[in-house]
Structure formats: structure tokens, C-alpha cells
N, C-alpha and C. Protein backbone atom coordinates (compact mmCIF):
# COMPACT_ATOMS: atom_id res chain seq x y z
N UNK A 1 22.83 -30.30 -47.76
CA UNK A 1 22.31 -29.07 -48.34
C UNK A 1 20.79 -29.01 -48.26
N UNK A 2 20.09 -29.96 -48.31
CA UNK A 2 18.83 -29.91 -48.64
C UNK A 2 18.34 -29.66 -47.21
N UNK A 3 18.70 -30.12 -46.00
CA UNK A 3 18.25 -29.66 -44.75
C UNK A 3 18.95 -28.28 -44.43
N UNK A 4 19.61 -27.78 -45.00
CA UNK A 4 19.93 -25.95 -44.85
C UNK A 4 18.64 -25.62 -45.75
N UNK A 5 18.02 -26.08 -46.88
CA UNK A 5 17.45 -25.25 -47.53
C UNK A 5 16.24 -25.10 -47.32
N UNK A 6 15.51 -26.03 -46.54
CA UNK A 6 14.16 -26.28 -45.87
C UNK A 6 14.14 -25.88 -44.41
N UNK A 7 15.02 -25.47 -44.01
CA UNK A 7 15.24 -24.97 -42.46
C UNK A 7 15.84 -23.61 -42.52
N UNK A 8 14.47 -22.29 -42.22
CA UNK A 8 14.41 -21.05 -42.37
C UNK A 8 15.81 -20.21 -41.19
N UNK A 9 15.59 -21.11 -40.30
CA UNK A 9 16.22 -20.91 -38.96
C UNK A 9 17.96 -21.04 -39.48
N UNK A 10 17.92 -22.38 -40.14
CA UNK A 10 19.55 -22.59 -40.38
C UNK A 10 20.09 -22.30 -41.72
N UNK A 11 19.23 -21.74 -42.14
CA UNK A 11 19.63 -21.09 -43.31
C UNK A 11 19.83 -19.48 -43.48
N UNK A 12 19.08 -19.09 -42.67
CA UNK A 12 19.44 -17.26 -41.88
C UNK A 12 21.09 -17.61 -41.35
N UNK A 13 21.03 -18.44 -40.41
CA UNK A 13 22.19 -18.67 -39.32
C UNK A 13 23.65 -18.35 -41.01
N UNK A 14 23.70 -19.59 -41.48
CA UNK A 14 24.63 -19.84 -42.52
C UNK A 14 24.83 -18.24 -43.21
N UNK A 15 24.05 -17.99 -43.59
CA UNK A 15 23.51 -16.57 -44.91
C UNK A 15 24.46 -15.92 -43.93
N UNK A 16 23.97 -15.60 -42.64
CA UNK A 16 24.39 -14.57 -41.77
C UNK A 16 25.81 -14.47 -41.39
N UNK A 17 26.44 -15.71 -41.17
CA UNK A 17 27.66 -16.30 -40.95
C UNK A 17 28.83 -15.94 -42.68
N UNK A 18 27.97 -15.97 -43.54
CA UNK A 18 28.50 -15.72 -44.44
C UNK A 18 28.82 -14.26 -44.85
N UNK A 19 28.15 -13.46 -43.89
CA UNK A 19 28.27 -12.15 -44.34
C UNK A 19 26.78 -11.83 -45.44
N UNK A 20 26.54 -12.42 -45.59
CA UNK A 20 25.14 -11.95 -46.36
C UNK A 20 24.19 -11.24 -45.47
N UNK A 21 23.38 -9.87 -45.67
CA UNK A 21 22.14 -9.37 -45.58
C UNK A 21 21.03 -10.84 -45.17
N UNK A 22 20.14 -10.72 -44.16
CA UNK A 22 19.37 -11.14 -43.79
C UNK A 22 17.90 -10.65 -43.43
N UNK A 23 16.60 -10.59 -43.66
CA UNK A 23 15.75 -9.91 -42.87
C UNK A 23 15.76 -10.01 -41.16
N UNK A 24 15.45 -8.96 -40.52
CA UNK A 24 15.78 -9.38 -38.73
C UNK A 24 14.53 -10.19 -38.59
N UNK A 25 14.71 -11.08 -37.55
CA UNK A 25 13.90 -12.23 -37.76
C UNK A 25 13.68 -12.38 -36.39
N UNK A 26 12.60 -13.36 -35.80
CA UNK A 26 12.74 -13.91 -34.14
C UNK A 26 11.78 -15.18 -34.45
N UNK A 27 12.35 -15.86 -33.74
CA UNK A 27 11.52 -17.42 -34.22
C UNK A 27 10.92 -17.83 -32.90
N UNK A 28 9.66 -18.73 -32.81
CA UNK A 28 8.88 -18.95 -31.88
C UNK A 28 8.60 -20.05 -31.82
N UNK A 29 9.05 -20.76 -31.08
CA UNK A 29 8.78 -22.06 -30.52
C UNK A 29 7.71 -22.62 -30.52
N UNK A 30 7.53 -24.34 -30.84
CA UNK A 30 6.32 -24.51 -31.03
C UNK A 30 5.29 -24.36 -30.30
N UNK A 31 4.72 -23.99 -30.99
CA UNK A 31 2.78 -23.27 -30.67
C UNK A 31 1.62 -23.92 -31.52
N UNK A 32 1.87 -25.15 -32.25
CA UNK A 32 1.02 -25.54 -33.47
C UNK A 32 0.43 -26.27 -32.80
N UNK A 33 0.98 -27.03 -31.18
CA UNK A 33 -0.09 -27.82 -30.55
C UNK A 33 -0.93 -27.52 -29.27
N UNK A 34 -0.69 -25.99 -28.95
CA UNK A 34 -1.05 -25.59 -28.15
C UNK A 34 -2.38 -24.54 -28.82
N UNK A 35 -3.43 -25.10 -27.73
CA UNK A 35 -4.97 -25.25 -27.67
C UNK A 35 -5.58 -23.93 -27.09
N UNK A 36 -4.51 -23.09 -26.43
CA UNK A 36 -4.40 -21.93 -25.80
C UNK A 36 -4.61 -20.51 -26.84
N UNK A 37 -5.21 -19.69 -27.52
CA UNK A 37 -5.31 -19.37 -28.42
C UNK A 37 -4.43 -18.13 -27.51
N UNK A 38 -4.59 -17.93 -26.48
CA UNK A 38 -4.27 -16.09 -25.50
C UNK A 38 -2.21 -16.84 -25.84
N UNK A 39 -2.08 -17.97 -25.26
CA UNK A 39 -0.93 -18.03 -25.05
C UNK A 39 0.14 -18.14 -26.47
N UNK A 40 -0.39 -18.36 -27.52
CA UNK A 40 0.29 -18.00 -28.97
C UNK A 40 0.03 -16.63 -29.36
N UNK A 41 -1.27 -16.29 -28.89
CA UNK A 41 -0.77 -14.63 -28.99
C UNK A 41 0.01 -13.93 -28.48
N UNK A 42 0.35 -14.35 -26.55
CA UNK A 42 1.35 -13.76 -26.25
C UNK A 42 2.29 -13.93 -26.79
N UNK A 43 2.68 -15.05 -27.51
CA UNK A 43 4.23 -15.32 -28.04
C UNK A 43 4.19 -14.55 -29.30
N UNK A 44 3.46 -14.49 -29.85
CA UNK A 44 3.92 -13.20 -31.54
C UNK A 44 3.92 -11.84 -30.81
N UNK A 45 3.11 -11.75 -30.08
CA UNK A 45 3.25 -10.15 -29.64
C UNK A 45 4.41 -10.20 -28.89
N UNK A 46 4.91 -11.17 -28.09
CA UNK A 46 6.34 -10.80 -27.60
C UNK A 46 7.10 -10.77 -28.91
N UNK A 47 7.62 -11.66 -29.34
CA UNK A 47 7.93 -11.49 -30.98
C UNK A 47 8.07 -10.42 -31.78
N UNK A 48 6.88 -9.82 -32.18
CA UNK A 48 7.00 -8.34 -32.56
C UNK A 48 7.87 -7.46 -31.72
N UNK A 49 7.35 -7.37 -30.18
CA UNK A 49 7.65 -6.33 -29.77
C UNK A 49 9.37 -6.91 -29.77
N UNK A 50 10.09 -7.52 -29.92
CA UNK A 50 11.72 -8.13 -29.98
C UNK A 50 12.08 -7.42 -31.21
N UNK A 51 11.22 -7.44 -32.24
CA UNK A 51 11.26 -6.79 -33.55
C UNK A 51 11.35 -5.43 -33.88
N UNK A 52 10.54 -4.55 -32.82
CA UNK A 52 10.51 -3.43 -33.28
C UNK A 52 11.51 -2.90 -32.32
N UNK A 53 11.88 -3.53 -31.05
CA UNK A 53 12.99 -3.05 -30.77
C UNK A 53 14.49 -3.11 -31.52
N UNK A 54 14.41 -4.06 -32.43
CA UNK A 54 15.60 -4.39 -33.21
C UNK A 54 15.18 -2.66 -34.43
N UNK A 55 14.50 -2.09 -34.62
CA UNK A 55 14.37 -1.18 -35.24
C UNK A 55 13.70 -1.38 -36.64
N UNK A 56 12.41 -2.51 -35.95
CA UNK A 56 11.34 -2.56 -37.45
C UNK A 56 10.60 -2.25 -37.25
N UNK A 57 9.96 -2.31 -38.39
CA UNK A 57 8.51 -1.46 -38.67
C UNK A 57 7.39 -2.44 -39.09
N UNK A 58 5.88 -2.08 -38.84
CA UNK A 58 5.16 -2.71 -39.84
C UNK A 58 4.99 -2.84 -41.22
N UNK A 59 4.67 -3.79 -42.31
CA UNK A 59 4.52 -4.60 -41.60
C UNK A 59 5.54 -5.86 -41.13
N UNK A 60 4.89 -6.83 -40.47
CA UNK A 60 5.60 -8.25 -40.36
C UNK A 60 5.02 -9.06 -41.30
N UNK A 61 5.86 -10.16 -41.13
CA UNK A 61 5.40 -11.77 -42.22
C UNK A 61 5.38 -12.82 -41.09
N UNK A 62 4.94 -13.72 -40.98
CA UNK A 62 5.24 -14.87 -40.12
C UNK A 62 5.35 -15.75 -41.22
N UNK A 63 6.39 -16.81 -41.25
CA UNK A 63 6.51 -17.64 -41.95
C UNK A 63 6.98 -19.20 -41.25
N UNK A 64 6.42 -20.27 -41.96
CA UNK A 64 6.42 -21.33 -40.95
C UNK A 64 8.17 -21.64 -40.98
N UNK A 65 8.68 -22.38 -40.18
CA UNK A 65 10.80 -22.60 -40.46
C UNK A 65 10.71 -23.75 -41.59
N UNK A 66 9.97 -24.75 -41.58
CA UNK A 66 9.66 -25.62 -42.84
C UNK A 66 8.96 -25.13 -43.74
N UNK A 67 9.36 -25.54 -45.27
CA UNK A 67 8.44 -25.43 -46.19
C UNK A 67 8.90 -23.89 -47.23
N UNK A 68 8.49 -24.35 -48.48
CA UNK A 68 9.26 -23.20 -49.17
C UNK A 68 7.45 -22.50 -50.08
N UNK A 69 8.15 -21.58 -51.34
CA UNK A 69 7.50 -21.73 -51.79
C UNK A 69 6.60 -20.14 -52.36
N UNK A 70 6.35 -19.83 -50.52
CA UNK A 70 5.64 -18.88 -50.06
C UNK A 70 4.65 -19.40 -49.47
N UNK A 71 4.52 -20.70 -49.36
CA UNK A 71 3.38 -21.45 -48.34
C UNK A 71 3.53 -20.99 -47.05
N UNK A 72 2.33 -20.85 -46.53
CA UNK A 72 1.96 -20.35 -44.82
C UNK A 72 2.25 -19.26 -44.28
N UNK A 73 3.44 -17.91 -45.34
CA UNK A 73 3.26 -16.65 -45.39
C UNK A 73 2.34 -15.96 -45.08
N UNK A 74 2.06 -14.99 -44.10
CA UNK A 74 1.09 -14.40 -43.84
C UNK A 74 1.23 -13.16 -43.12
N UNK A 75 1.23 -11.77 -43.91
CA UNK A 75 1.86 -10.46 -43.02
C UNK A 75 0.76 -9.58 -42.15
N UNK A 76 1.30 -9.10 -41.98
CA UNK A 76 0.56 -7.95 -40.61
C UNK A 76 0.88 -6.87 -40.73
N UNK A 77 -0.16 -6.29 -40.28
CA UNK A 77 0.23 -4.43 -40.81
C UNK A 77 0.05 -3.74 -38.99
N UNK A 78 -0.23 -4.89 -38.33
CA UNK A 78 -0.36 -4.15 -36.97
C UNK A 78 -0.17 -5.14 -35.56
N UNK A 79 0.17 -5.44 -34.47
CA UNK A 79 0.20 -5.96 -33.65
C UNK A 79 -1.06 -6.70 -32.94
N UNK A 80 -2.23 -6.06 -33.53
CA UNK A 80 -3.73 -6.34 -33.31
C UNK A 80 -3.79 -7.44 -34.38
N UNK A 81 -3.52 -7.04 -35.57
CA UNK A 81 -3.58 -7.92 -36.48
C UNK A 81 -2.91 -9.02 -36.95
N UNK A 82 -1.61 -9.53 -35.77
CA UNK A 82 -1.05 -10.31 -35.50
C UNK A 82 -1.43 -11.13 -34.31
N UNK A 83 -1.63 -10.46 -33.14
CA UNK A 83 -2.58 -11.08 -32.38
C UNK A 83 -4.09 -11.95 -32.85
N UNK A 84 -5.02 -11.01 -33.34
CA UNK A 84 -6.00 -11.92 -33.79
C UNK A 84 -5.47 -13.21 -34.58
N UNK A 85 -4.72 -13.32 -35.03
CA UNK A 85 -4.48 -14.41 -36.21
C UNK A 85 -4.31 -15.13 -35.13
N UNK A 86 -3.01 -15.18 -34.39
CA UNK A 86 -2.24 -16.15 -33.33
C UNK A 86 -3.39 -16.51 -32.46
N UNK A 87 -4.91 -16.20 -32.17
CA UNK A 87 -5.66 -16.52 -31.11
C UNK A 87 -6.44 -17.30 -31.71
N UNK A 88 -6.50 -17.45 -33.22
CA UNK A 88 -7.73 -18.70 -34.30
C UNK A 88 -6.89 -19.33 -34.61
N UNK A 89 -5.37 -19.14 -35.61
CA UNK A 89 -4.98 -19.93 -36.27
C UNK A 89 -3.77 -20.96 -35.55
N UNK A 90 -3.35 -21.92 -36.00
CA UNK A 90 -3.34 -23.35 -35.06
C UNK A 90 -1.85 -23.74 -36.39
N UNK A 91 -2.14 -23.05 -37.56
CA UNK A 91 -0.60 -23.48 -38.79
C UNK A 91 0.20 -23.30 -38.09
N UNK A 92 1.57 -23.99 -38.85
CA UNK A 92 2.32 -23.94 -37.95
C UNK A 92 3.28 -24.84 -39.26
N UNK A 93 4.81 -24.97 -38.77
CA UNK A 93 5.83 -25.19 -39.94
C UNK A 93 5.56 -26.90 -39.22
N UNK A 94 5.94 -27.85 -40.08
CA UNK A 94 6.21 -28.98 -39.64
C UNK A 94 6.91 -29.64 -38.48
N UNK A 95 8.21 -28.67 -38.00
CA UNK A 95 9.63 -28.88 -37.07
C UNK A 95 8.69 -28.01 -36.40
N UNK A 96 7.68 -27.66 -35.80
CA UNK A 96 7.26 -27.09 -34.98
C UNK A 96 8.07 -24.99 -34.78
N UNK A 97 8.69 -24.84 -35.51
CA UNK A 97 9.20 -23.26 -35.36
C UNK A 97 8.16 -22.23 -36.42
N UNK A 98 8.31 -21.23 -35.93
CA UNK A 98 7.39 -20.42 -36.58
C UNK A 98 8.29 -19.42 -36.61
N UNK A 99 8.70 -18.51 -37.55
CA UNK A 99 9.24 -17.22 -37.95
C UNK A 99 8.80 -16.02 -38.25
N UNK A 100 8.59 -15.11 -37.45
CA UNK A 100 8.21 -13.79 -37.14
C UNK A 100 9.58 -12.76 -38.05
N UNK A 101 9.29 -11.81 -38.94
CA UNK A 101 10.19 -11.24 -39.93
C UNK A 101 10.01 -10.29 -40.02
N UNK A 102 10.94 -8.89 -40.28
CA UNK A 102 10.25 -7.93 -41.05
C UNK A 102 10.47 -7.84 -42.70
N UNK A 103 9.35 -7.28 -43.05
CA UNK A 103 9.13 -7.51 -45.05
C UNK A 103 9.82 -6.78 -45.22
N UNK A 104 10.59 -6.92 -46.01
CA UNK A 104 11.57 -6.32 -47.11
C UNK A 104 11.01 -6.68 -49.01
N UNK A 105 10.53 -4.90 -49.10
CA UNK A 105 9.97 -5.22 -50.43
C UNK A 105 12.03 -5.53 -51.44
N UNK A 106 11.37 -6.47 -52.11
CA UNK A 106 12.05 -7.11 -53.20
C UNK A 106 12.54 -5.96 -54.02
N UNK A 107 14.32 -5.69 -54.53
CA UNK A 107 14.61 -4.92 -55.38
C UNK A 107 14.14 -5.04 -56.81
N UNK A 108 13.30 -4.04 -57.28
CA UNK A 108 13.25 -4.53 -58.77
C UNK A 108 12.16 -5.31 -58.49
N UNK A 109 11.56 -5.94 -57.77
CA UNK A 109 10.24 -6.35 -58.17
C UNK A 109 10.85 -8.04 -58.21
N UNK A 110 12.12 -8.19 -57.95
CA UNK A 110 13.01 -9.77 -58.44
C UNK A 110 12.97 -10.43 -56.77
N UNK A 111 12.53 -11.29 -56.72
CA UNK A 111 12.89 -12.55 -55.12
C UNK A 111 14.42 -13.60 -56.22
N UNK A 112 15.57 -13.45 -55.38
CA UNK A 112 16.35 -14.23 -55.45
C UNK A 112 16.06 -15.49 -54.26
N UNK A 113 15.83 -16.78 -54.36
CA UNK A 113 16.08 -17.50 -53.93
C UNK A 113 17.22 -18.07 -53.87
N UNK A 114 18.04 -18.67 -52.85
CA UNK A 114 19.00 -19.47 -52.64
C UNK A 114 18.88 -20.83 -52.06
């Protein structure tokens, strides 16, 4: 259980499998050691654009696949503004995956965790 609950990736998979609601999601391979700032941008902007073809909107969240909390959360209100981040910033989840999301404001103002 505890590696479903720290693994964003296999814990969508399960949720999803279960019939549960999920946010649409696209996950990105590691990029935390790559020195290339253009080539992690291409990968969120491909990312997004996977996203808005799935029929989302701004904004996005990127969230690392390790780690709970709300640590390393960080949204975007624009594709520019996802790009710049991906061309400085170097964070990145521990297991090397990074999760690209669209936000879904919380009913009621309540985050259920599972």
C-alpha cells in the first residue's frame, strides 16, 4: 500500500481501474538530470499540448510522481508560463517522473485524500 500511495502514476492507474474520477493527467519522463533547459521545455509543452487535446483548459499543475503533501506543486495559467519554468527549474519527483495535470478546483473548498 504504501508504494501505491507515494506513486502519483500508480495510484491514478488503481483509482482509474476502480472506476473512480481522476484528473486527466500526462506524465514526463525523467528530465531532473537533464542540463538542457530548451529540451524539458519541449517535453511540458508537448505535455500540455496532449492535455488540451484531451479537452483541458488552463490552468495546469505539474506535480512531482513522488512525494505528497502538496510539495513541488506548481500551476500555470499559460503554456509560456510553463515553458519558462521547465527552461530554469531542474525539481523533479525522486523516481525521476514528473506529472503534468489539469486543476480541478476542490468541491466545497474540501481535498479528500486517499
Amino acid at each position: 500500500c504504501f508504494s501505491i500511495g507515494n506513486n502519483k502514476l500508480l495510484h491514478h492507474q488503481v483509482l482509474a481501474r476502480a472506476g473512480c474520477q481522476v484528473p486527466k493527467s500526462v506524465f514526463v519522463a525523467d528530465l531532473q538530470n537533464v542540463d538542457d533547459g530548451c529540451k524539458r521545455a519541449i517535453a511540458f509543452s508537448e505535455a500540455a499540448e496532449a492535455l488540451l487535446r484531451k479537452g483541458c483548459d488552463w490552468p495546469l499543475i505539474v506535480k512531482p510522481n513522488a512525494g505528497g503533501f502538496g510539495e513541488g506543486i506548481v500551476s500555470f495559467s499559460s503554456v509560456q508560463e510553463l515553458v519558462s519554468w521547465a527552461e530554469r527549474d531542474k525539481t523533479g519527483s525522486d523516481d525521476g517522473m514528473t506529472l503534468l495535470q489539469e486543476f480541478r478546483q476542490a468541491r466545497g473548498g474540501a481535498i479528500h485524500r486517499v
